[in-house]
N, C-alpha and C. Protein backbone atom coordinates (compact mmCIF):
# COMPACT_ATOMS: atom_id res chain seq x y z
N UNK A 1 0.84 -1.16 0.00
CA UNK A 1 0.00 0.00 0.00
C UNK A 1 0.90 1.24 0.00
N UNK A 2 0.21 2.25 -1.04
CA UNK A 2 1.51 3.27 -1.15
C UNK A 2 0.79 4.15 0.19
N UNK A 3 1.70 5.34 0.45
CA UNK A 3 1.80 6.21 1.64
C UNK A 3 0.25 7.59 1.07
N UNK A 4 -0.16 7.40 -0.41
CA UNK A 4 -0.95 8.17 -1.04
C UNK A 4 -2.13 7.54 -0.77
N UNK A 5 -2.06 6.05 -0.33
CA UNK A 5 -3.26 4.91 -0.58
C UNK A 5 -3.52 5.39 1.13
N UNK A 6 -2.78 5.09 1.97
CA UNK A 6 -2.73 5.30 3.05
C UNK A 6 -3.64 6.33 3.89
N UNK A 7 -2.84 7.54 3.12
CA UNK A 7 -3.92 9.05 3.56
C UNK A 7 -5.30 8.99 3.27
N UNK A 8 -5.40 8.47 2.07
CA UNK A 8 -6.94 8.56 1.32
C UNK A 8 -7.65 7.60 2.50
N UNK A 9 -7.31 6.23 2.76
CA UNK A 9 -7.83 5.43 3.89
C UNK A 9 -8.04 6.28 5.09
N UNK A 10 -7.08 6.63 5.48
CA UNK A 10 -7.50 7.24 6.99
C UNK A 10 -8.11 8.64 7.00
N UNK A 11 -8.15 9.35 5.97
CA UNK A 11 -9.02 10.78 5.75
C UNK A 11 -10.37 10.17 5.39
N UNK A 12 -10.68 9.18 4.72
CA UNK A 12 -11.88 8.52 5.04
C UNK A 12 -12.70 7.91 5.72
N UNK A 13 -11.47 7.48 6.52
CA UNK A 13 -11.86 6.45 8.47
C UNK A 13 -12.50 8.18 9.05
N UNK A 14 -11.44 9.01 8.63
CA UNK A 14 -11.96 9.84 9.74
C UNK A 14 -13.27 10.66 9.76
N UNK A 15 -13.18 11.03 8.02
CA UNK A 15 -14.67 11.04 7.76
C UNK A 15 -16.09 10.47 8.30
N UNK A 16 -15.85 9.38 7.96
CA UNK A 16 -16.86 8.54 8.39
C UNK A 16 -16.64 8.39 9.73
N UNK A 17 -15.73 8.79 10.90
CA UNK A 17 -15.89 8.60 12.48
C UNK A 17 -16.39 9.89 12.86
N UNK A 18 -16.20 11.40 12.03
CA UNK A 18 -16.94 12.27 12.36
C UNK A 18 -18.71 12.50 11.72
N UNK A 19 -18.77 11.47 10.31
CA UNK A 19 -20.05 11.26 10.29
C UNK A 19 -20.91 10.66 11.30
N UNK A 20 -20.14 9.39 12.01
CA UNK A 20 -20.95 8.53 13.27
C UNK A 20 -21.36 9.83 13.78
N UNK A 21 -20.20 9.73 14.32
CA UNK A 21 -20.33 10.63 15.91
C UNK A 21 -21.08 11.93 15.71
N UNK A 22 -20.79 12.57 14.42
CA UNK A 22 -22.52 13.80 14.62
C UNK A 22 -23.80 12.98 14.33
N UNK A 23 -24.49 12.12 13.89
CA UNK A 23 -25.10 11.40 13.63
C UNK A 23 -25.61 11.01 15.23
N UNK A 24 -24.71 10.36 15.67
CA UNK A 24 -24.70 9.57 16.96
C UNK A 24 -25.29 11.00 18.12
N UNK A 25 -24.14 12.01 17.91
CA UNK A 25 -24.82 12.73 19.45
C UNK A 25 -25.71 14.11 18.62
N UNK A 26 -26.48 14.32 17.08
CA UNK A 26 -27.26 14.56 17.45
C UNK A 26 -28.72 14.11 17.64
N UNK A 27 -28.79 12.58 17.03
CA UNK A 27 -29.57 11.95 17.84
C UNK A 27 -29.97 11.30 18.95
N UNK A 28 -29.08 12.10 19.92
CA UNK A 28 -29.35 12.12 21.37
C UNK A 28 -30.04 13.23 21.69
N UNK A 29 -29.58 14.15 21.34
CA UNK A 29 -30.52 15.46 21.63
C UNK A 29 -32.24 15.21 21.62
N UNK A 30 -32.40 16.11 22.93
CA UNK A 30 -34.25 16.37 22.93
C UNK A 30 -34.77 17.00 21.46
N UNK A 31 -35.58 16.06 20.66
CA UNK A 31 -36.04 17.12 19.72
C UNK A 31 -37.49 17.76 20.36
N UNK A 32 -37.54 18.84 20.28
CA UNK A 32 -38.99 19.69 20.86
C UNK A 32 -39.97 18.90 20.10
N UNK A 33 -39.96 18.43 18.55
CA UNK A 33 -41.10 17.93 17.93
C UNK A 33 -41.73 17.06 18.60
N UNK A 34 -40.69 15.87 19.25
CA UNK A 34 -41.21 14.70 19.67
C UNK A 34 -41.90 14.67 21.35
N UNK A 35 -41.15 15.71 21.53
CA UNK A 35 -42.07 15.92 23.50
C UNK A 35 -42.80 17.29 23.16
N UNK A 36 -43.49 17.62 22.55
CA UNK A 36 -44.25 19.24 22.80
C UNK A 36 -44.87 19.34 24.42
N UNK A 37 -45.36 20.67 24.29
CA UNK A 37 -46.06 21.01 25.55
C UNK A 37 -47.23 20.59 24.94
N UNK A 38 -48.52 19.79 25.85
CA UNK A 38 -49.57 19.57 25.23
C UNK A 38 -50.54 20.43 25.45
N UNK A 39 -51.35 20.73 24.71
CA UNK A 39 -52.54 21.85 24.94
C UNK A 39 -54.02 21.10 25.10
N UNK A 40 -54.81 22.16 25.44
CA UNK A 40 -56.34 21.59 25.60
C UNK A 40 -56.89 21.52 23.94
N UNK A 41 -56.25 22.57 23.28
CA UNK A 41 -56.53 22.48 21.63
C UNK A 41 -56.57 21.19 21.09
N UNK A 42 -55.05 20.56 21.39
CA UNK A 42 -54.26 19.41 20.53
C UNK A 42 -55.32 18.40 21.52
N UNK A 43 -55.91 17.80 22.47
CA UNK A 43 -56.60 16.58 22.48
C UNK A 43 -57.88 17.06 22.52
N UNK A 44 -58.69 17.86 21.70
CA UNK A 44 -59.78 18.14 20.93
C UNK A 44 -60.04 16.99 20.20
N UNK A 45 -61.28 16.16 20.24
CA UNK A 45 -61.72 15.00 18.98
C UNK A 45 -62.70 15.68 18.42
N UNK A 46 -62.00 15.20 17.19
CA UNK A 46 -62.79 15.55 16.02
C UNK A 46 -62.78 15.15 14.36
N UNK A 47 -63.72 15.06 14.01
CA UNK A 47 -64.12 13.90 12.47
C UNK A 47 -63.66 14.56 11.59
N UNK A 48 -62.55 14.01 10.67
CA UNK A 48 -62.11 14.98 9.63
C UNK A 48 -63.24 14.91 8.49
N UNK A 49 -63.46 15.89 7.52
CA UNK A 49 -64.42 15.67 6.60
C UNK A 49 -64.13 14.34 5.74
N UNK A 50 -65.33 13.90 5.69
CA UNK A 50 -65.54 13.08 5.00
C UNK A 50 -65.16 11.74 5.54
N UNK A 51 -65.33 11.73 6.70
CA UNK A 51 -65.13 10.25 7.99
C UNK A 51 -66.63 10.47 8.13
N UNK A 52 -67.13 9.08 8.39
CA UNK A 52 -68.69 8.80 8.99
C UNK A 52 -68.22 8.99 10.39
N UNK A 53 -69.36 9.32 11.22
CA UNK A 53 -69.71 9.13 12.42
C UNK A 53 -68.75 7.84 13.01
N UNK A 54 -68.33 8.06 14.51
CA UNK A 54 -67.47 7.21 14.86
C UNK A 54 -68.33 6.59 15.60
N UNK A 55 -67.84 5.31 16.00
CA UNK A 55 -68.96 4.14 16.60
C UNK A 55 -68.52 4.44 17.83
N UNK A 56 -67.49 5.25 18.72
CA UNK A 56 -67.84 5.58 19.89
C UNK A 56 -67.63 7.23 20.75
N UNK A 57 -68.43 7.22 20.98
CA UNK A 57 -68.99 8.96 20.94
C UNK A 57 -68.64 9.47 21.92
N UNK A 58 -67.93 8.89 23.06
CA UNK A 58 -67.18 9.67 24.22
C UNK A 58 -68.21 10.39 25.33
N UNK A 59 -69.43 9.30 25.09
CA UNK A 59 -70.59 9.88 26.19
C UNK A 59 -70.01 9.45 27.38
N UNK A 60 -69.89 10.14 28.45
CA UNK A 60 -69.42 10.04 29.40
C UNK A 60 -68.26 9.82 29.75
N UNK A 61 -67.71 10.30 29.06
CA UNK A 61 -65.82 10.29 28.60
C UNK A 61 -65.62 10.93 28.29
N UNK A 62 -65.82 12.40 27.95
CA UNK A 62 -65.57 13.71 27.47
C UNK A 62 -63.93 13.43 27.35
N UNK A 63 -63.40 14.31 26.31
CA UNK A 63 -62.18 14.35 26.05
C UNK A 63 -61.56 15.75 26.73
N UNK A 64 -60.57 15.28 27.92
CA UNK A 64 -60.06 16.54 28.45
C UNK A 64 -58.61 16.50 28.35
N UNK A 65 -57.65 17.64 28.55
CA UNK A 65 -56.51 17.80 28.70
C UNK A 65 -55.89 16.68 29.91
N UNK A 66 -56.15 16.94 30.79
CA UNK A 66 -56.50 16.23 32.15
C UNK A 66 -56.66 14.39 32.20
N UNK A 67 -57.45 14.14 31.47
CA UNK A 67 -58.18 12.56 30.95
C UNK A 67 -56.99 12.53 30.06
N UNK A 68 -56.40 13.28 29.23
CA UNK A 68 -55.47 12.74 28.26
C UNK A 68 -54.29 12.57 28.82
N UNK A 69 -53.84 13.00 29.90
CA UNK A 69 -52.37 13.20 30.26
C UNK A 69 -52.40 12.13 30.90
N UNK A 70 -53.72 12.27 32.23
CA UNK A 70 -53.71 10.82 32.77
C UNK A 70 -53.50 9.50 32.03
N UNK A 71 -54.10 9.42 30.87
CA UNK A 71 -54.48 8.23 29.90
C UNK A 71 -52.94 7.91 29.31
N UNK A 72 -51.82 9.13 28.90
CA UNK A 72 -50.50 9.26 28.14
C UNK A 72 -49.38 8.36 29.60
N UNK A 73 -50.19 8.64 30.69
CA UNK A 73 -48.86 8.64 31.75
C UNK A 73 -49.32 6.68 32.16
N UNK A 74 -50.38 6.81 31.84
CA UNK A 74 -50.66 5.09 32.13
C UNK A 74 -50.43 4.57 31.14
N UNK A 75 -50.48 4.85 30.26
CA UNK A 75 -50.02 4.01 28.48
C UNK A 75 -48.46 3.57 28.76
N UNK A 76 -47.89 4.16 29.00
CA UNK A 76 -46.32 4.28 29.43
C UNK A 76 -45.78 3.74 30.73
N UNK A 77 -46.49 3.49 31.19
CA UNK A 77 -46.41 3.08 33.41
C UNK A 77 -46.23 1.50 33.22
N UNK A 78 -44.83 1.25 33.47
CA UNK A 78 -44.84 -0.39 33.28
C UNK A 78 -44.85 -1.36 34.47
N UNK A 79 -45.68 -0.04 35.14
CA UNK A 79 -46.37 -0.69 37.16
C UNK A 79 -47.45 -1.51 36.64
N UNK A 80 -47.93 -1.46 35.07
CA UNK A 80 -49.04 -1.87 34.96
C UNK A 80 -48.95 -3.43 34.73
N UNK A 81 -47.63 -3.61 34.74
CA UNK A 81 -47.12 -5.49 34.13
C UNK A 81 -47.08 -5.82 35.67
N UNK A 82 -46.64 -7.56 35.43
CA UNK A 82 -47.10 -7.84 36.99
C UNK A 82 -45.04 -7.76 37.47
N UNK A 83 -44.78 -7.85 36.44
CA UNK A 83 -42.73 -7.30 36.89
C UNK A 83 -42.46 -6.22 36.79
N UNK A 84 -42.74 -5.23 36.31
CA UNK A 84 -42.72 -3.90 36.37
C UNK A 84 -41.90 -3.61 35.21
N UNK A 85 -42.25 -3.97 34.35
CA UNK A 85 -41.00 -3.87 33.25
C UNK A 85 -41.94 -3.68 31.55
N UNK A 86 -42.91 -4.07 31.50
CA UNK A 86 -43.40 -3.73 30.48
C UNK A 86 -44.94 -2.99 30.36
N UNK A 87 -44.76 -1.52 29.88
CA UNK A 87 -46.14 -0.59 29.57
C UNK A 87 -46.71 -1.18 28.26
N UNK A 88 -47.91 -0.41 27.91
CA UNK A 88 -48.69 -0.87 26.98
C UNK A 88 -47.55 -0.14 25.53
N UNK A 89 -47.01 1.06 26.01
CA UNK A 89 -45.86 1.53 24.93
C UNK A 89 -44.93 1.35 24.14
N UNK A 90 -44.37 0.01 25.51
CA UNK A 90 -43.72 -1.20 24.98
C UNK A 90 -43.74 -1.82 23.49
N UNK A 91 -44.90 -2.23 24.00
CA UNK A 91 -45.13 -2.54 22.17
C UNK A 91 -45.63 -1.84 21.15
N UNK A 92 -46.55 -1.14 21.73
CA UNK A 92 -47.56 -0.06 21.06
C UNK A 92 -46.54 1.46 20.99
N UNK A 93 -45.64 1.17 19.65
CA UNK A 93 -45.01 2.45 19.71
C UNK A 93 -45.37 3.20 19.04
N UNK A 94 -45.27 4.49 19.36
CA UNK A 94 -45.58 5.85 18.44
C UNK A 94 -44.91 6.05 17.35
N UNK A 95 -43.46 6.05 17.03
CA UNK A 95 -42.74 6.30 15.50
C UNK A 95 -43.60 5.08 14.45
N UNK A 96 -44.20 4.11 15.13
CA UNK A 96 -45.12 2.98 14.39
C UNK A 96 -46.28 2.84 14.36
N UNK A 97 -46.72 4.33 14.43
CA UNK A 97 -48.64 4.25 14.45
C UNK A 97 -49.44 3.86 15.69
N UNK A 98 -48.22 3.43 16.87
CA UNK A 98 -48.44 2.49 17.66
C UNK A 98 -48.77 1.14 17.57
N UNK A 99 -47.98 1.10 17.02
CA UNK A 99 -48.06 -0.94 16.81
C UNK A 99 -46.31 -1.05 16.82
N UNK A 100 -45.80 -2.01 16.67
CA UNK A 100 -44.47 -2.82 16.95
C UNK A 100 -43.87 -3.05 15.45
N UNK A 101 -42.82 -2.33 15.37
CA UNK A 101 -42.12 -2.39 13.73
C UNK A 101 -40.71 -3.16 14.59
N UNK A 102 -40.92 -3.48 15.31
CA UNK A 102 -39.14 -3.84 15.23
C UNK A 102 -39.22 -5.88 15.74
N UNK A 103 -40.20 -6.16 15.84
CA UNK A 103 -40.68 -7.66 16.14
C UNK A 103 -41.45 -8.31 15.03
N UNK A 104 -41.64 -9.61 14.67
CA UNK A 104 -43.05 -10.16 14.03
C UNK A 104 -44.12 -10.27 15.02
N UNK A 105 -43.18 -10.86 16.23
CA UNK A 105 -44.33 -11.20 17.49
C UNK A 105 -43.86 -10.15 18.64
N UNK A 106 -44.64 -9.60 19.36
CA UNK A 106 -44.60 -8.66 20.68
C UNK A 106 -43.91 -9.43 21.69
N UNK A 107 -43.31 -8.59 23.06
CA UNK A 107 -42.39 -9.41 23.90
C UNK A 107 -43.07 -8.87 24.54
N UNK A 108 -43.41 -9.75 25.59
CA UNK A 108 -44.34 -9.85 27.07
C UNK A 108 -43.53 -9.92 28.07
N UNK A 109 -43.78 -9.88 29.62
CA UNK A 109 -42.76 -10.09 30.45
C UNK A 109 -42.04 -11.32 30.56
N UNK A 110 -40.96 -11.40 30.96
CA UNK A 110 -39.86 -12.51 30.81
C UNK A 110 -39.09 -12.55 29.81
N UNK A 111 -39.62 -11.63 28.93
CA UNK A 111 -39.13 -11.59 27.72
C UNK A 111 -40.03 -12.76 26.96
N UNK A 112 -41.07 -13.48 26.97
CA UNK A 112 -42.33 -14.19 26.53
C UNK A 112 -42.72 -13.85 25.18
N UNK A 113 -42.65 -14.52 23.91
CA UNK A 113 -43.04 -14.14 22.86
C UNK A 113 -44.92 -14.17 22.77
N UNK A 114 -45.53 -12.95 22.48
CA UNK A 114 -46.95 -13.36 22.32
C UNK A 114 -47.12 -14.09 20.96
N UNK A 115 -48.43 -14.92 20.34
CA UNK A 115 -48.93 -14.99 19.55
C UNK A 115 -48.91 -14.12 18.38
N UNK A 116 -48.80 -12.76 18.52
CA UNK A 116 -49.31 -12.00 18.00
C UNK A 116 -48.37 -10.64 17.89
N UNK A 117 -48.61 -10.03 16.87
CA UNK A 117 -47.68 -8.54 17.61
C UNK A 117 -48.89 -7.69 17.71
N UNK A 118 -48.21 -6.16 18.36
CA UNK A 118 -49.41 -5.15 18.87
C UNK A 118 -49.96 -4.47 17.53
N UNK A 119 -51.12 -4.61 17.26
CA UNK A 119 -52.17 -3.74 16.41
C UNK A 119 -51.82 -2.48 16.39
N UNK A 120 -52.11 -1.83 14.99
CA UNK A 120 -51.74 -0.43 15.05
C UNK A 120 -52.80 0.56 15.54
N UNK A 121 -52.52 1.60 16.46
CA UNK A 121 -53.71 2.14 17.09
C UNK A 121 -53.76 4.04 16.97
N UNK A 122 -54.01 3.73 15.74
CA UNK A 122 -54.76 4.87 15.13
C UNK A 122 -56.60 4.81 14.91
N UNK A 123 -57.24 5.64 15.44
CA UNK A 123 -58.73 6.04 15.16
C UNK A 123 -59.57 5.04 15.18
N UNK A 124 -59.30 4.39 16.42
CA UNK A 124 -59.72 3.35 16.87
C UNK A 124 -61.47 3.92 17.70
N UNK A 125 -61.86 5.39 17.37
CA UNK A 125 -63.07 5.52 17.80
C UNK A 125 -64.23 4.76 16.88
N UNK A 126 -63.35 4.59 15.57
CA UNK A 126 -64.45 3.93 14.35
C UNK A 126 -64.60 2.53 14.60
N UNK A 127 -63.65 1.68 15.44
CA UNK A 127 -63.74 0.58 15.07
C UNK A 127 -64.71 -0.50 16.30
N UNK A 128 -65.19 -0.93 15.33
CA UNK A 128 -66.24 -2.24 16.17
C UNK A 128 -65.43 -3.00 17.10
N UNK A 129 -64.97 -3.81 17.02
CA UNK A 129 -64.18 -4.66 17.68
C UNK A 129 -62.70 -4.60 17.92
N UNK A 130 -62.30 -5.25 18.58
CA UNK A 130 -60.82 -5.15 19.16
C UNK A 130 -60.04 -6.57 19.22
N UNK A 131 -58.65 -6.40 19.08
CA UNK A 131 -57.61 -7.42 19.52
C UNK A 131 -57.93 -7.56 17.79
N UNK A 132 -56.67 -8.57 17.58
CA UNK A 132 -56.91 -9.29 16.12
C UNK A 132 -57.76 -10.34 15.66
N UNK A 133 -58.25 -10.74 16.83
CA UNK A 133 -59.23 -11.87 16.40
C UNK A 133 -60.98 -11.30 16.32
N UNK A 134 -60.66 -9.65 17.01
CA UNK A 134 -62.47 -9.21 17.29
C UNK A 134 -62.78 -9.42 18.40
N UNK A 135 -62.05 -10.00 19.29
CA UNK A 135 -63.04 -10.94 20.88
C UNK A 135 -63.33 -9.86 21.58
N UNK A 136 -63.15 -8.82 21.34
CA UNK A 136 -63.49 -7.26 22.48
C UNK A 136 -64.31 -6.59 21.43
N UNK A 137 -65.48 -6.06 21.64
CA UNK A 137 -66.74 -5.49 21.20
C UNK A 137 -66.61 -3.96 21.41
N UNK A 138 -65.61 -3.97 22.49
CA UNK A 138 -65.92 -2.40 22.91
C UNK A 138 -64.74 -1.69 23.64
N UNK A 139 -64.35 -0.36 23.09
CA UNK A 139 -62.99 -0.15 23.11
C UNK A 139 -62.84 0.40 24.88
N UNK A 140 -63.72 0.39 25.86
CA UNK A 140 -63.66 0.38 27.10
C UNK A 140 -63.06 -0.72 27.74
N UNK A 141 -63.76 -1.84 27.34
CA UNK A 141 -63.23 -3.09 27.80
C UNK A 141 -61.54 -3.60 27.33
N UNK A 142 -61.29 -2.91 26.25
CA UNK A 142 -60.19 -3.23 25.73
C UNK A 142 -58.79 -3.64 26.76
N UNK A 143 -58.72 -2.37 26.99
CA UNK A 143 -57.44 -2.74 28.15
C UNK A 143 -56.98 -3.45 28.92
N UNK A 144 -58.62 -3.62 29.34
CA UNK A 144 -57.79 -5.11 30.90
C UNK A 144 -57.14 -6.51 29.97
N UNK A 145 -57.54 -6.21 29.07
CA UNK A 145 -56.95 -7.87 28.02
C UNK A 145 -55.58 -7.96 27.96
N UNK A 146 -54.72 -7.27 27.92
CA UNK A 146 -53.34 -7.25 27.63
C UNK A 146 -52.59 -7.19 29.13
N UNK A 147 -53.24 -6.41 29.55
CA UNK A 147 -52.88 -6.64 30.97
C UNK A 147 -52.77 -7.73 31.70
N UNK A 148 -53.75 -8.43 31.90
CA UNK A 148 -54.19 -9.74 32.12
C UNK A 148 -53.56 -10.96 31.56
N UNK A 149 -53.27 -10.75 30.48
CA UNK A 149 -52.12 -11.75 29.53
C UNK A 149 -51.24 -12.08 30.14
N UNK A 150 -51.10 -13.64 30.67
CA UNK A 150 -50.10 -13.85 31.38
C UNK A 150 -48.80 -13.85 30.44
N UNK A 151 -49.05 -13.69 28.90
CA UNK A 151 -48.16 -13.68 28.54
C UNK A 151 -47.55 -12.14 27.92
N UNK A 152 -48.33 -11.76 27.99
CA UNK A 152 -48.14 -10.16 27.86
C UNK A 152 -47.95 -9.03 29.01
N UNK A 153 -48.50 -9.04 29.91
CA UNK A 153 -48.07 -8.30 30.57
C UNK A 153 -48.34 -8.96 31.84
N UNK A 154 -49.26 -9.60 32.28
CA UNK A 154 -49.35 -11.02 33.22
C UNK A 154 -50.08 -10.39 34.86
N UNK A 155 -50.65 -9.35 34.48
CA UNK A 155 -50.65 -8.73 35.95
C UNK A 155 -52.33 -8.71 36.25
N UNK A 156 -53.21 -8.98 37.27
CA UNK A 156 -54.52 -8.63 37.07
C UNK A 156 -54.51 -6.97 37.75
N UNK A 157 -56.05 -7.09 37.34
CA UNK A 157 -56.23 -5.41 37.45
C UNK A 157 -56.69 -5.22 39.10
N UNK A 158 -56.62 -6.20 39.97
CA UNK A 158 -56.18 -5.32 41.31
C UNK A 158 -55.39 -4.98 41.95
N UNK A 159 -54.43 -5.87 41.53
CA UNK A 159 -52.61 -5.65 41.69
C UNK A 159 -52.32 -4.55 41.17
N UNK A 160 -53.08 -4.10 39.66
CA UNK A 160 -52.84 -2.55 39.23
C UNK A 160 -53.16 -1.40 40.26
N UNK A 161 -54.93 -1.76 40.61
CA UNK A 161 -55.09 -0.52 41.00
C UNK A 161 -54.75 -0.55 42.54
N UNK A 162 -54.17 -1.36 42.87
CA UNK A 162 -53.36 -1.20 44.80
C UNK A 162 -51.40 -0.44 44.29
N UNK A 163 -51.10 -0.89 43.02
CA UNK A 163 -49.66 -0.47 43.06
C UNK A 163 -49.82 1.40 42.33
N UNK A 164 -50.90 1.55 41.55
CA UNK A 164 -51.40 2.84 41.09
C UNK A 164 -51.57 3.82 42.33
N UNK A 165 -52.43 3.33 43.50
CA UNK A 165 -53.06 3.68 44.55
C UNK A 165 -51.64 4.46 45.28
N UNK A 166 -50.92 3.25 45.43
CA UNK A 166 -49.37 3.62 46.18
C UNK A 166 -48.62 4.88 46.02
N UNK A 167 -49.16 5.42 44.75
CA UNK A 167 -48.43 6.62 43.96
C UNK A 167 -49.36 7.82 44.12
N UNK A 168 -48.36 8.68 45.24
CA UNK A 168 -49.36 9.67 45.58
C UNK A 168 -49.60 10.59 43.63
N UNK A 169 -49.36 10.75 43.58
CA UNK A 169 -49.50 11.54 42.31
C UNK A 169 -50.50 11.18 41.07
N UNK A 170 -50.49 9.88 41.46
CA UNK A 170 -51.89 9.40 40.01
C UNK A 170 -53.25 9.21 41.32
N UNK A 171 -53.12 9.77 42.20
CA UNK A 171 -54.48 10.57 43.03
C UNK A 171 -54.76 11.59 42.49
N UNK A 172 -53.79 12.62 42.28
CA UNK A 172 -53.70 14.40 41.88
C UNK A 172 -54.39 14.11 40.70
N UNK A 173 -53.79 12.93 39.30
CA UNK A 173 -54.18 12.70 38.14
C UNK A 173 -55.49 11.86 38.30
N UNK A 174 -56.07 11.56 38.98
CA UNK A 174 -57.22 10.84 38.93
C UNK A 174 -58.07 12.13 39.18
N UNK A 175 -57.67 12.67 40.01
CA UNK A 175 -58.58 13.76 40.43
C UNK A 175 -59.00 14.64 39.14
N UNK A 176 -57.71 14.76 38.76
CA UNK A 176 -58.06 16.14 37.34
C UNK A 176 -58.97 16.20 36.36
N UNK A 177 -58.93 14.42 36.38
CA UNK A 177 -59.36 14.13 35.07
C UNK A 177 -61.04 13.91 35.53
N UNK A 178 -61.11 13.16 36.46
CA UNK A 178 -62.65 12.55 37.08
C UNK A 178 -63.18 13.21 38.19
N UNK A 179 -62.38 13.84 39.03
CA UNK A 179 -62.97 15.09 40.00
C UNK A 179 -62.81 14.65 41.19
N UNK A 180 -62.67 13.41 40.87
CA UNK A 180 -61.94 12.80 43.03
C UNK A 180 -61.09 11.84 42.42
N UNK A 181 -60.43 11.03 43.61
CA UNK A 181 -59.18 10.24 43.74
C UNK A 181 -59.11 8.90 43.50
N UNK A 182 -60.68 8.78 42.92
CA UNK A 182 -60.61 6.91 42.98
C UNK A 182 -60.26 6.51 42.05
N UNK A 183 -59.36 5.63 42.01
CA UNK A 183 -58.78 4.50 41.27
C UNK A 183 -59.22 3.58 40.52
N UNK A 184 -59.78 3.33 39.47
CA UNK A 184 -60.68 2.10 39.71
C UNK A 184 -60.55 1.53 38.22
N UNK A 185 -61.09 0.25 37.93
CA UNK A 185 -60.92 -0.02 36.97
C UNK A 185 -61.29 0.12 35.49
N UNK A 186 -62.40 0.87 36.09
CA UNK A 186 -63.30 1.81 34.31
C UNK A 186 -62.60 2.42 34.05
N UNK A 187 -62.02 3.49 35.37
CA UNK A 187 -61.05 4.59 34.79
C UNK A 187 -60.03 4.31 34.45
């Protein structure tokens, strides 16, 4: 190798080690896009033209700032598995519509392969049924199912709402959203 072959090699190593490395630390950086401040505007529901009527109408579920933050901070809370290690976010990711691009099948606690990977969960007010097979009718009931999965997240829902309970702060968030402190499993 001549001493000309040489330079060209290592002015290119170095290239490409200052491509990593800006690459690398500025995708460490907070981007503002991906955490905004949330507003009462932004969790407004509403039918874009030319969507039918959604099959569930938020009677008695009003959509609040409050109900949404609560709803964002439990989506993410992996108090809700029975090891403490996997949220519903887990699988249900946001850069993926909320569904799982990086598996065929979803990982449950133990690291447990499900059946199945997580459904994508976009505008799910239109839809009749739930899970991939349909066995949930109604997007209220939805939740306790995955939870409950001994292979998914494996935890029942009173073990949730006694380790929820424990946390003074999802009192404050229960409160905001529903107007007192109870815990419970509708909510």
């Amino acid at each position: 190798m001549t001493n000309r072959t040489r330079k060209k090699l290592i002015f290119a190593c170095m290239g490409g080690a200052i491509l990593l490395a800006g690459t690398f630390f500025n995708g460490c950086r907070v981007d503002p896009k991906v955490l905004p401040e949330t507003t009462s505007e932004q969790v407004k529901f509403y039918i874009p033209d030319g969507f039918p009527q959604p099959v569930y109408t938020f009677a008695g579920n009003e959509v609040t700032l409050a109900g949404f933050t609560l709803g964002r901070k439990l989506f993410y809370d992996p108090r809700l598995s029975a090891d403490n290690t996997i949220s519903c976010g887990f699988c249900h990711q946001a850069p993926a519509s909320f569904a799982n691009a990086n598996h065929a099948l979803s990982h449950g606690i133990g690291g447990q392969f499900g059946r199945r990977n997580a459904p994508v969960l976009v505008n799910l007010a239109w839809n009749q049924s739930f899970m991939w097979d349909g066995g949930i009718n109604h997007i209220e009931n939805q939740p306790p199912a995955p939870i409950q999965n001994p292979v998914e997240m494996g935890e029942t829902m009173s073990n949730v709402i006694l380790k929820l309970s424990a946390v003074p702060s999802y009192h404050d968030d229960f409160k905001a959203a529903f107007g007192d402190d109870s815990i419970t499993t509708q909510r």
